[in-house]
PDB file of N, CA and C in Angstrom:
ATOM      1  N   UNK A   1     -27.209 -13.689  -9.274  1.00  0.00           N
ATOM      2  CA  UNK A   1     -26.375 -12.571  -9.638  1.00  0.00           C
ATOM      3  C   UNK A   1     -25.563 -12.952 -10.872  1.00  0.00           C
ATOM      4  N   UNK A   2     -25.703 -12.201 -11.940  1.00  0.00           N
ATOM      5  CA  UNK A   2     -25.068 -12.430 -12.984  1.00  0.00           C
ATOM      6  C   UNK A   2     -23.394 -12.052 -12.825  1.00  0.00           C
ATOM      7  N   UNK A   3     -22.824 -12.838 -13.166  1.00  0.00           N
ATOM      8  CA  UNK A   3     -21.070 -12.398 -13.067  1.00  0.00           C
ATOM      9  C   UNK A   3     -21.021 -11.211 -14.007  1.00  0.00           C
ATOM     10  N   UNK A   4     -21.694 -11.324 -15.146  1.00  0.00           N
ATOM     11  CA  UNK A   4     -20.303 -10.115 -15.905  1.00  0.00           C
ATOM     12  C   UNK A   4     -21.259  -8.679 -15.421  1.00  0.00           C
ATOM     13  N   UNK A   5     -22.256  -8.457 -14.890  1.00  0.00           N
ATOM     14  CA  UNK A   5     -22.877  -7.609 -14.514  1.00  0.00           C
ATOM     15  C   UNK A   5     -21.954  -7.308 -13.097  1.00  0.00           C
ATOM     16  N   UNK A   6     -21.748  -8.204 -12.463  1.00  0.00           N
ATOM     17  CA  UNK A   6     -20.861  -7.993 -11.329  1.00  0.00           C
ATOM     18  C   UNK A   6     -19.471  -7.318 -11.486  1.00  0.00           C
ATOM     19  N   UNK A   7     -18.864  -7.994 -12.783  1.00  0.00           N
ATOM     20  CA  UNK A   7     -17.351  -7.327 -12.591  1.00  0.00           C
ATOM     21  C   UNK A   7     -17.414  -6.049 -13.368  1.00  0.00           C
ATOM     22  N   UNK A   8     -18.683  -5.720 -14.253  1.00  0.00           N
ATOM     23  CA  UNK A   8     -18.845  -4.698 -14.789  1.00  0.00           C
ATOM     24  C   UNK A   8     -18.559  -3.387 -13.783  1.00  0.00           C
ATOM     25  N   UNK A   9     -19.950  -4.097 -13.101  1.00  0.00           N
ATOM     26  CA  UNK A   9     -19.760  -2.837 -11.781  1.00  0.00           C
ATOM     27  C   UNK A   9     -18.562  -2.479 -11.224  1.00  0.00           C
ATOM     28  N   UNK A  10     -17.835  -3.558 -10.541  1.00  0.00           N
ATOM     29  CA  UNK A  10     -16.760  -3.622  -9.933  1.00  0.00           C
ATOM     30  C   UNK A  10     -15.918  -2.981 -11.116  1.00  0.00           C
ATOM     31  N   UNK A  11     -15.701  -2.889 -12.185  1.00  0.00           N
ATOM     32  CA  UNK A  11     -14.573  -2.547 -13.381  1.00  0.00           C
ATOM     33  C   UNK A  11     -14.608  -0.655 -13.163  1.00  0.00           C
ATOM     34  N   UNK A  12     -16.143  -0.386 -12.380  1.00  0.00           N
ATOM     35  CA  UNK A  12     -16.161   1.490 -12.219  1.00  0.00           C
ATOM     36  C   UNK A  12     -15.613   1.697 -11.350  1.00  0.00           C
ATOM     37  N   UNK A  13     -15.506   0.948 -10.130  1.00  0.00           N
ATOM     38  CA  UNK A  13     -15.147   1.057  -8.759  1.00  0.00           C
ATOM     39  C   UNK A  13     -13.623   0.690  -8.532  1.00  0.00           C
ATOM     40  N   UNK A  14     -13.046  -0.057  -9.035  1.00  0.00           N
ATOM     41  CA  UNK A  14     -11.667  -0.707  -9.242  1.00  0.00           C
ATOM     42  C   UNK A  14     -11.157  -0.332 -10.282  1.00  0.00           C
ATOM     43  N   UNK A  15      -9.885   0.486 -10.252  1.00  0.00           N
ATOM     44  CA  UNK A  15      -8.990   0.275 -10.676  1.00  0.00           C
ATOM     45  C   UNK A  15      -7.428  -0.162 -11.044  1.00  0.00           C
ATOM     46  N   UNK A  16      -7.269  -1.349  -9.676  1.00  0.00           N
ATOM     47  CA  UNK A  16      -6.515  -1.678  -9.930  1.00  0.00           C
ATOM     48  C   UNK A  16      -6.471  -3.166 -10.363  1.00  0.00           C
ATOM     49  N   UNK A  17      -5.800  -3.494 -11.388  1.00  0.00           N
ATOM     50  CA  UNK A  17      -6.080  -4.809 -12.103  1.00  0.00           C
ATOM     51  C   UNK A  17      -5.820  -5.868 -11.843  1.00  0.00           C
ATOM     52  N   UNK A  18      -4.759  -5.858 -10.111  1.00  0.00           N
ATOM     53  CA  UNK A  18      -4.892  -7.272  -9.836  1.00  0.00           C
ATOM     54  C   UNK A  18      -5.982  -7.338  -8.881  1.00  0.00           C
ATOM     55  N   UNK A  19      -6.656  -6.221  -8.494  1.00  0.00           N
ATOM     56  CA  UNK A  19      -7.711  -6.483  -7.427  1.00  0.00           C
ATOM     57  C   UNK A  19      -8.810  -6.976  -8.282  1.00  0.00           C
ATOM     58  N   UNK A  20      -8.822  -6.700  -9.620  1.00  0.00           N
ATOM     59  CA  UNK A  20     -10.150  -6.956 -10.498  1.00  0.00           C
ATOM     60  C   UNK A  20      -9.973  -8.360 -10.948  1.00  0.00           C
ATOM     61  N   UNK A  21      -8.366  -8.809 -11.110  1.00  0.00           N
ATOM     62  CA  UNK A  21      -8.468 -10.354 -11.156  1.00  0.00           C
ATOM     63  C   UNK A  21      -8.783 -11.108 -10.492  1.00  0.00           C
ATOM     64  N   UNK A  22      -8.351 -10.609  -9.295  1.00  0.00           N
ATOM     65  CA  UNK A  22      -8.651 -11.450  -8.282  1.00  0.00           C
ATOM     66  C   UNK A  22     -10.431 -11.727  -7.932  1.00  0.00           C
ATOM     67  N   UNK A  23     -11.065 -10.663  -8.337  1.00  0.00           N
ATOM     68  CA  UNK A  23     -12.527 -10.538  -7.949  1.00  0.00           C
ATOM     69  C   UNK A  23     -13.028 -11.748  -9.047  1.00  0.00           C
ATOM     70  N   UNK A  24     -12.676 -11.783 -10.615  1.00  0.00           N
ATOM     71  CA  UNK A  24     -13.140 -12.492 -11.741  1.00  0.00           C
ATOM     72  C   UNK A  24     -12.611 -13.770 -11.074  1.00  0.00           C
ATOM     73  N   UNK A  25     -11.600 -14.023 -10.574  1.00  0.00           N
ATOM     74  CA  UNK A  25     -11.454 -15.483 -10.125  1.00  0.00           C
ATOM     75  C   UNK A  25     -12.009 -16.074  -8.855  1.00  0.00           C
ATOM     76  N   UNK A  26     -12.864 -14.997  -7.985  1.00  0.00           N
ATOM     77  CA  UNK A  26     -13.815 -15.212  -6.713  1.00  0.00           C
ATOM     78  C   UNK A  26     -15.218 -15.425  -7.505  1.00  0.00           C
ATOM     79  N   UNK A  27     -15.470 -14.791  -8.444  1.00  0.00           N
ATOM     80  CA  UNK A  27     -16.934 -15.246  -8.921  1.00  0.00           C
ATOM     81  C   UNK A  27     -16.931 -16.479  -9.981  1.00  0.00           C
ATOM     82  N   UNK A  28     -15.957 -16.676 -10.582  1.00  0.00           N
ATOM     83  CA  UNK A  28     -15.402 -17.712 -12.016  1.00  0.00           C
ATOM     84  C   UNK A  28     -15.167 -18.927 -10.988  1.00  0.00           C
ATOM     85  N   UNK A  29     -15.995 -19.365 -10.958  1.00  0.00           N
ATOM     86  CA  UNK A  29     -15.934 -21.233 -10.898  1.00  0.00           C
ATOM     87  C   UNK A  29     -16.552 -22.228 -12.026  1.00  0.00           C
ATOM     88  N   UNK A  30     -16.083 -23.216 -12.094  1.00  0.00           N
ATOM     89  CA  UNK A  30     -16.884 -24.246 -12.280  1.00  0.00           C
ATOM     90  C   UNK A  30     -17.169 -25.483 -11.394  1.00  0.00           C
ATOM     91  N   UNK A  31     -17.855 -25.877 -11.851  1.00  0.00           N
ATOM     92  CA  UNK A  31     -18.556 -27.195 -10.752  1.00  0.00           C
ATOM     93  C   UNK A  31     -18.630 -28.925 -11.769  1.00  0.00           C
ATOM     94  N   UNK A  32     -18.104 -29.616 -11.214  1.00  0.00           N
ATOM     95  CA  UNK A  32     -18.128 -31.150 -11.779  1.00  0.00           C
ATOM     96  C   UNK A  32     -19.384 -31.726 -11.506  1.00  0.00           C
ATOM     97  N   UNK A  33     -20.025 -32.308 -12.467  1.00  0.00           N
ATOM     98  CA  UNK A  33     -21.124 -33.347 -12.509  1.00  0.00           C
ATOM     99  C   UNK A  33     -21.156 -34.537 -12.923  1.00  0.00           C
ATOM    100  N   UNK A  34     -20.738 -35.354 -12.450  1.00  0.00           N
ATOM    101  CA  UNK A  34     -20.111 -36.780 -12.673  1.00  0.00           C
ATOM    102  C   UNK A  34     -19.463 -36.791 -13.901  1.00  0.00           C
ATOM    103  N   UNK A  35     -18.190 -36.018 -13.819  1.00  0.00           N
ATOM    104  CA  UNK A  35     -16.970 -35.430 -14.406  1.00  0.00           C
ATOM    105  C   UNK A  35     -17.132 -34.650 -15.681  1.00  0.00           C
ATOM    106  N   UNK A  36     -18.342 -34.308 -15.808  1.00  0.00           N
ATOM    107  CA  UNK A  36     -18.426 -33.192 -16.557  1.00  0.00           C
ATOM    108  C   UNK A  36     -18.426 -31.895 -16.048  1.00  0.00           C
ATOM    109  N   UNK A  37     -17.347 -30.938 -16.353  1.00  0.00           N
ATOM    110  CA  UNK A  37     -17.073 -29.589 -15.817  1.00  0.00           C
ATOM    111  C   UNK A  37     -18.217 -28.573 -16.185  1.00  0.00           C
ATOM    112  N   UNK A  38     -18.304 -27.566 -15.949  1.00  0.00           N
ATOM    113  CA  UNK A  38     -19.622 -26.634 -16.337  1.00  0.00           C
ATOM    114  C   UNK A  38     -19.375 -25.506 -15.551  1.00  0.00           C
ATOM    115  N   UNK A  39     -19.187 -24.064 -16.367  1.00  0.00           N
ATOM    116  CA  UNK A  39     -18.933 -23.028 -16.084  1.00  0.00           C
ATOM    117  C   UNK A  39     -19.917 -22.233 -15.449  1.00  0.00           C
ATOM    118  N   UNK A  40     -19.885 -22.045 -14.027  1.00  0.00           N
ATOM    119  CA  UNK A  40     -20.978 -21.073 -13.738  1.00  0.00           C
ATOM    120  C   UNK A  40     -21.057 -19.277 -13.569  1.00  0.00           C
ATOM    121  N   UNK A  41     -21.989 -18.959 -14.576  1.00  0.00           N
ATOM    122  CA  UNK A  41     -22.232 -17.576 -15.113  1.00  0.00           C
ATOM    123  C   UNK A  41     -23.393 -16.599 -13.931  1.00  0.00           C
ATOM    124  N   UNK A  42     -23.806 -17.465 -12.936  1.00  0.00           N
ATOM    125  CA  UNK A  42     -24.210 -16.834 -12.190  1.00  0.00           C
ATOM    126  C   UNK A  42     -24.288 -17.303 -10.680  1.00  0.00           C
ATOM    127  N   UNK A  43     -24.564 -16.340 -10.010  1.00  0.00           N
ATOM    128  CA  UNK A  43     -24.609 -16.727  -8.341  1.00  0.00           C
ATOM    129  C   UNK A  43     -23.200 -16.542  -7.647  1.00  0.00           C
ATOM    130  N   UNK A  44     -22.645 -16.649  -6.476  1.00  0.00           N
ATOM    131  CA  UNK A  44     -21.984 -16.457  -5.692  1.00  0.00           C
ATOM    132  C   UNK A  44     -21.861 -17.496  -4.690  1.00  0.00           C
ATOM    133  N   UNK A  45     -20.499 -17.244  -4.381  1.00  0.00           N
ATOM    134  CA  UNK A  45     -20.036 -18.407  -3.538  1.00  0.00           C
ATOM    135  C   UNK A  45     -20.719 -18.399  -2.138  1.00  0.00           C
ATOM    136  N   UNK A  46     -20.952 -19.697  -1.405  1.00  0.00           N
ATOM    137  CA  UNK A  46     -22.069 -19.513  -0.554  1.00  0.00           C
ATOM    138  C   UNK A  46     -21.048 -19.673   0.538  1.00  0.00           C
ATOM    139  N   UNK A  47     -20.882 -18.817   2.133  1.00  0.00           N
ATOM    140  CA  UNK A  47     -19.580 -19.437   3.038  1.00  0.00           C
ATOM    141  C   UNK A  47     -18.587 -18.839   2.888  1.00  0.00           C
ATOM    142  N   UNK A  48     -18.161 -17.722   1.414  1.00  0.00           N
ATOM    143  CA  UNK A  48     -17.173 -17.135   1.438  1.00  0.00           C
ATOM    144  C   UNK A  48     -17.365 -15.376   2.333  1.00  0.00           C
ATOM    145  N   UNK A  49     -16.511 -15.358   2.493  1.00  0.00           N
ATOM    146  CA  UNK A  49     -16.471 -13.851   3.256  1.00  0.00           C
ATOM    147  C   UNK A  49     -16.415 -12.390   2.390  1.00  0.00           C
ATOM    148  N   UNK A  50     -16.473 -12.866   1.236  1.00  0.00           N
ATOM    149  CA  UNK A  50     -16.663 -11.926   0.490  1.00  0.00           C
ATOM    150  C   UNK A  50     -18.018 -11.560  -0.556  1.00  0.00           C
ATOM    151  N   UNK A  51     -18.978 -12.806  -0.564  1.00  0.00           N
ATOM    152  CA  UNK A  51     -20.356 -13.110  -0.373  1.00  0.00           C
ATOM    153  C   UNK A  51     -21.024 -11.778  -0.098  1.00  0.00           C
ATOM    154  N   UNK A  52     -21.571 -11.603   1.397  1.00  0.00           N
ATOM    155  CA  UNK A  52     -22.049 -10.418   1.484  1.00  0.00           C
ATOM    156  C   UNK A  52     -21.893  -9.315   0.258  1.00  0.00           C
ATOM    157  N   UNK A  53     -20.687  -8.886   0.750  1.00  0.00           N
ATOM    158  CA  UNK A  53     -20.415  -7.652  -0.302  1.00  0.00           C
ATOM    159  C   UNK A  53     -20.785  -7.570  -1.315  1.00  0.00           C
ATOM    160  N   UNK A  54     -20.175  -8.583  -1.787  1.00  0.00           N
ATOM    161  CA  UNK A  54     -20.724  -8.996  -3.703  1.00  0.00           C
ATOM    162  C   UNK A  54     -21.810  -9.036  -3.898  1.00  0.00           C
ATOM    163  N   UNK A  55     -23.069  -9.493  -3.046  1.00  0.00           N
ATOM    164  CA  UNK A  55     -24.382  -9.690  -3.121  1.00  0.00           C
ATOM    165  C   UNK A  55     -24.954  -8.166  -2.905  1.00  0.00           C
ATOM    166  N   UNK A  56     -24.591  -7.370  -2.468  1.00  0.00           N
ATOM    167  CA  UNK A  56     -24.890  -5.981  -1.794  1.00  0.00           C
ATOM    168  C   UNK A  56     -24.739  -4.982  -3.076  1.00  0.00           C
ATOM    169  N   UNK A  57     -23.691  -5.459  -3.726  1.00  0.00           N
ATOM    170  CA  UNK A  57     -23.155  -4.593  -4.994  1.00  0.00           C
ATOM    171  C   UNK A  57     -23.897  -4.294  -6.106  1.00  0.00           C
TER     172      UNK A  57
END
């Protein structure tokens, strides 16, 4: 799942802007690789409870 395709969607459906921050900071991680950081632009958190939904969207 591509993120900005995600908050795109979510940006028709939401309008309120701390609910939309909060969504960009549920999909916006990065991940360490023997201490190199790296921004991930796609997929979803695996275990979170908000998973489903986002994947459904």
């Amino acid at each position: 799942m591509d993120h900005e395709i995600l908050i795109n969607q979510c940006r028709q459906l939401i309008h309120d802007p701390v609910i939309l921050k909060l969504v960009e900071q549920y999909v916006g991680r990065s991940v360490d690789n023997g201490g190199i950081y790296r921004y991930v632009k796609r997929g979803i958190p695996l275990g979170c409870s908000l998973s489903p939904p986002m994947g459904a969207a």
